[in-house]
C-alpha atoms as a PDB file:
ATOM      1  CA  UNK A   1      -5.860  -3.578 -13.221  1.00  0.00           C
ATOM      2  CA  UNK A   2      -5.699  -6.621 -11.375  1.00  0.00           C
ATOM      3  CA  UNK A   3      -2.126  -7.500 -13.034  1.00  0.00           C
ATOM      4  CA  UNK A   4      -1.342  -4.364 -12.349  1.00  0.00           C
ATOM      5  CA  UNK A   5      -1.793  -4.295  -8.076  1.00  0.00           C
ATOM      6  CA  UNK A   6      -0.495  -7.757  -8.065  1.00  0.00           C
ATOM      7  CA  UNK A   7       2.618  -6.997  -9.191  1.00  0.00           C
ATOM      8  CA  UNK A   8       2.563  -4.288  -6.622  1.00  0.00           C
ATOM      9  CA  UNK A   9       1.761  -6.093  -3.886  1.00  0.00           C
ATOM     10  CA  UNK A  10       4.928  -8.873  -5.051  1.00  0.00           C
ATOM     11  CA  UNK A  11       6.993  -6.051  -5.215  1.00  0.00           C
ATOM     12  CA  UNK A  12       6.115  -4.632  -2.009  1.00  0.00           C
ATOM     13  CA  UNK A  13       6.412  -7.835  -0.137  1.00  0.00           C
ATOM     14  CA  UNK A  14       9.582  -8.854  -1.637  1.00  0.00           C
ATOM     15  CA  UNK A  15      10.437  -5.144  -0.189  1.00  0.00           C
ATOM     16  CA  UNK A  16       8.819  -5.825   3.372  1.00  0.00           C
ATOM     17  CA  UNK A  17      11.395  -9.315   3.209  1.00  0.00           C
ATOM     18  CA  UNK A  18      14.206  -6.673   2.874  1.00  0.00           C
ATOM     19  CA  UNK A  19      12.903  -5.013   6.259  1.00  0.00           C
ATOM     20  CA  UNK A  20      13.898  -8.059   7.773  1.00  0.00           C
ATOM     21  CA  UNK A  21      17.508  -7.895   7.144  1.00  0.00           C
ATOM     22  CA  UNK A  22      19.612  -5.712   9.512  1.00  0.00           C
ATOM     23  CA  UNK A  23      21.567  -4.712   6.239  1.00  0.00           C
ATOM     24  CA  UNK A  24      18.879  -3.952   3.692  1.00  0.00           C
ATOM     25  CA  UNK A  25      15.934  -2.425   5.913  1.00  0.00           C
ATOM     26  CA  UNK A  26      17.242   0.925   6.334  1.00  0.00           C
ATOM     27  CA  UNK A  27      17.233   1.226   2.297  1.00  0.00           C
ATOM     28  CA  UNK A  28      14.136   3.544   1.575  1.00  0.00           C
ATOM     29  CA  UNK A  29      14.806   3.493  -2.117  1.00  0.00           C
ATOM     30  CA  UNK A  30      12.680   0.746  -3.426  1.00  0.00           C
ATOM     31  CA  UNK A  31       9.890   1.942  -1.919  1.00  0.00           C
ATOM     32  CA  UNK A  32      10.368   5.301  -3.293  1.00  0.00           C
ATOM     33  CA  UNK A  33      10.571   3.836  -6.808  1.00  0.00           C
ATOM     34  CA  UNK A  34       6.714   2.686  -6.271  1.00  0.00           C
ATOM     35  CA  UNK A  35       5.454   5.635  -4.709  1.00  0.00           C
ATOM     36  CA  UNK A  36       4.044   6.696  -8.158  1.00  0.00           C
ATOM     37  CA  UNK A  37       2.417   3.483  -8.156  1.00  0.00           C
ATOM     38  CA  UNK A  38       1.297   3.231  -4.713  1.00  0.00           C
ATOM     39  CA  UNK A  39      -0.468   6.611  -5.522  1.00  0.00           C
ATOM     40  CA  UNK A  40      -2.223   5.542  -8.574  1.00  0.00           C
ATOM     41  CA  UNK A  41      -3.406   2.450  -6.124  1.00  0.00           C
ATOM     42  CA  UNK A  42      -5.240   5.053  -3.702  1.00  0.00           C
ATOM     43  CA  UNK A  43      -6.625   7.229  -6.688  1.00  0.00           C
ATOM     44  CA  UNK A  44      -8.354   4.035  -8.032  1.00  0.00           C
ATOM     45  CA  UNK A  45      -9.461   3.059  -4.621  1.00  0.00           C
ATOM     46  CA  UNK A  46     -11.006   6.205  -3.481  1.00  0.00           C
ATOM     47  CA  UNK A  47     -12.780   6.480  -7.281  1.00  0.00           C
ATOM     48  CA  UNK A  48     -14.066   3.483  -7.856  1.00  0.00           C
ATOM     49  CA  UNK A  49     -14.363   1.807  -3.810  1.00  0.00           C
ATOM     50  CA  UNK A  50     -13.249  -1.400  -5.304  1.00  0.00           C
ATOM     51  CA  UNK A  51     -14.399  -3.603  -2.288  1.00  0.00           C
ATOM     52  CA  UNK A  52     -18.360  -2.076  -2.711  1.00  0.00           C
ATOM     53  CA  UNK A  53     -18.497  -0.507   0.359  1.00  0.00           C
ATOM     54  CA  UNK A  54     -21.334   1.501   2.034  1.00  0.00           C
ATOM     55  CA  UNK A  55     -20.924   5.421   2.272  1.00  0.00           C
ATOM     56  CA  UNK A  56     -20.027   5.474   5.775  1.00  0.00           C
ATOM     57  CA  UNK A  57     -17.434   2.375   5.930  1.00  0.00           C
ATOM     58  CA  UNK A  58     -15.832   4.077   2.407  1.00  0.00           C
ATOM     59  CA  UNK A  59     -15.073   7.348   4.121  1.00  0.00           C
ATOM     60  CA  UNK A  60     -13.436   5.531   6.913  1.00  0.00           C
ATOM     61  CA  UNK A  61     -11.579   3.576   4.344  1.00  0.00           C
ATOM     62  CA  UNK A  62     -10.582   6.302   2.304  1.00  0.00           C
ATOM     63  CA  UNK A  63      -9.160   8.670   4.952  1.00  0.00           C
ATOM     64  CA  UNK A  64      -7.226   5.357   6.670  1.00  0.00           C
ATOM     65  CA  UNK A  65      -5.668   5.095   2.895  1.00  0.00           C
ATOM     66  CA  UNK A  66      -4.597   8.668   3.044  1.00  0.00           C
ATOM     67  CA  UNK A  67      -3.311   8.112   6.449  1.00  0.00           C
ATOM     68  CA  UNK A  68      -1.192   5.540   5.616  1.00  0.00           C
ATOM     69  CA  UNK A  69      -0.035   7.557   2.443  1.00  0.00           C
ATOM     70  CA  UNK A  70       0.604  10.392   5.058  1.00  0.00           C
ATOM     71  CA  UNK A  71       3.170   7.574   7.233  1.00  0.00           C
ATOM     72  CA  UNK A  72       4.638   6.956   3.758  1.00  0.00           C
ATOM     73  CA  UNK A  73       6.233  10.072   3.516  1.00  0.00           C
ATOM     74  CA  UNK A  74       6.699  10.707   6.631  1.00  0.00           C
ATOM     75  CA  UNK A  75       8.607   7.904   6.923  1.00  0.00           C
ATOM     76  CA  UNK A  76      10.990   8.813   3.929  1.00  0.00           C
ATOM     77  CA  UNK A  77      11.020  12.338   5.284  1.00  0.00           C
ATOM     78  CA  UNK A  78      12.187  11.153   8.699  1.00  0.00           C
ATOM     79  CA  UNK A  79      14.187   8.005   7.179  1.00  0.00           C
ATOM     80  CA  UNK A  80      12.086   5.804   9.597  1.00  0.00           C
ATOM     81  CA  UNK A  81      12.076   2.303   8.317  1.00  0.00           C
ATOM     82  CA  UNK A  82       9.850   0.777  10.962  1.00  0.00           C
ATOM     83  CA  UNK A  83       6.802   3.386  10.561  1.00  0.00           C
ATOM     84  CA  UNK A  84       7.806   2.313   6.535  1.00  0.00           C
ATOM     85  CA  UNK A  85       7.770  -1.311   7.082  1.00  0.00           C
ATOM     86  CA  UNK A  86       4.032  -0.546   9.348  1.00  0.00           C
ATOM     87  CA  UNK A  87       2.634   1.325   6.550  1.00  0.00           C
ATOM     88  CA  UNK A  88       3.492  -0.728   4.123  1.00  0.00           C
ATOM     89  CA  UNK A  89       2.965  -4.528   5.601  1.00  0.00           C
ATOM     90  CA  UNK A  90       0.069  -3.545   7.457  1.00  0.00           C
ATOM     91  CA  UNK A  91      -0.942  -0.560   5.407  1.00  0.00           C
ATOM     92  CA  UNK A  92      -0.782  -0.995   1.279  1.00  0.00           C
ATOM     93  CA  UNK A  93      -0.264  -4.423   1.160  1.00  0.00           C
ATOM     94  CA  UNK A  94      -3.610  -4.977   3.624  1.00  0.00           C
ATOM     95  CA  UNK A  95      -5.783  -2.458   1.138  1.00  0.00           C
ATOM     96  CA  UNK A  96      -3.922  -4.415  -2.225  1.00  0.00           C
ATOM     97  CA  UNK A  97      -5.116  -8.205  -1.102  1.00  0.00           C
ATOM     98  CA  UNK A  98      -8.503  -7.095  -0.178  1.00  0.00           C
ATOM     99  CA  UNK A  99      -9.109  -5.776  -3.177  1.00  0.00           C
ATOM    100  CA  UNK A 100      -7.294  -8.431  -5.177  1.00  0.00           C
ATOM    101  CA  UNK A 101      -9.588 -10.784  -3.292  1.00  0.00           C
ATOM    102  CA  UNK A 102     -12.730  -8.895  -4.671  1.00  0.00           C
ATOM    103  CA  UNK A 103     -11.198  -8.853  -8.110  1.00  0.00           C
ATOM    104  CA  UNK A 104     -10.740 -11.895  -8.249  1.00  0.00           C
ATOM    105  CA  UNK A 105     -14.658 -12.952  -7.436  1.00  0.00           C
ATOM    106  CA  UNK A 106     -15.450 -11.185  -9.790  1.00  0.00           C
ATOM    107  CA  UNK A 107     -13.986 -12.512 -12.641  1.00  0.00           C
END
């Protein structure tokens, strides 16, 4: 898995780089192309609460996940690249390197 979310996370920063230039940001189809992947990302997280997590804290993780799934779409819906570029720099990619941080202790 953890090849798997790390080439996520490269591809979704090399996509949050795009949202910094005026001529690529408003380009929505990138991020489209890894919603399937961005999806399997939250299914493991909520079923397997990578980062160990206590009950309570989980929950709170697990519905800010789906809320920042929730801004995903919305975003494409409304063609918003700014909610996007929030839900993904300081959404997935935040939820990705955590847990690629606790992967990575333990192996």
């Amino acid at each position: 898995m953890r090849q798997k979310w790390m080439f996520l996370y490269n591809t979704l920063k090399k996509i949050q780089e795009n949202f910094l230039d005026y001529k690529k940001r408003k380009d929505l189809m990138p991020i489209r192309e890894q919603l399937n992947t961005i999806q399997e990302f939250t299914l493991w997280f909520i079923q397997e609460n990578p980062l160990k997590l206590e009950e309570s804290l989980f929950v709170q993780k697990k519905d800010e996940l789906l809320d920042i799934l929730q801004d995903i779409v919305t975003a494409i819906e409304e063609n918003d690249y700014v909610l996007m570029n929030d839900a993904i720099t300081y959404g997935i990619m935040e939820y990705l390197n955590g847990c690629l941080s606790e992967i990575s202790e333990e192996e």
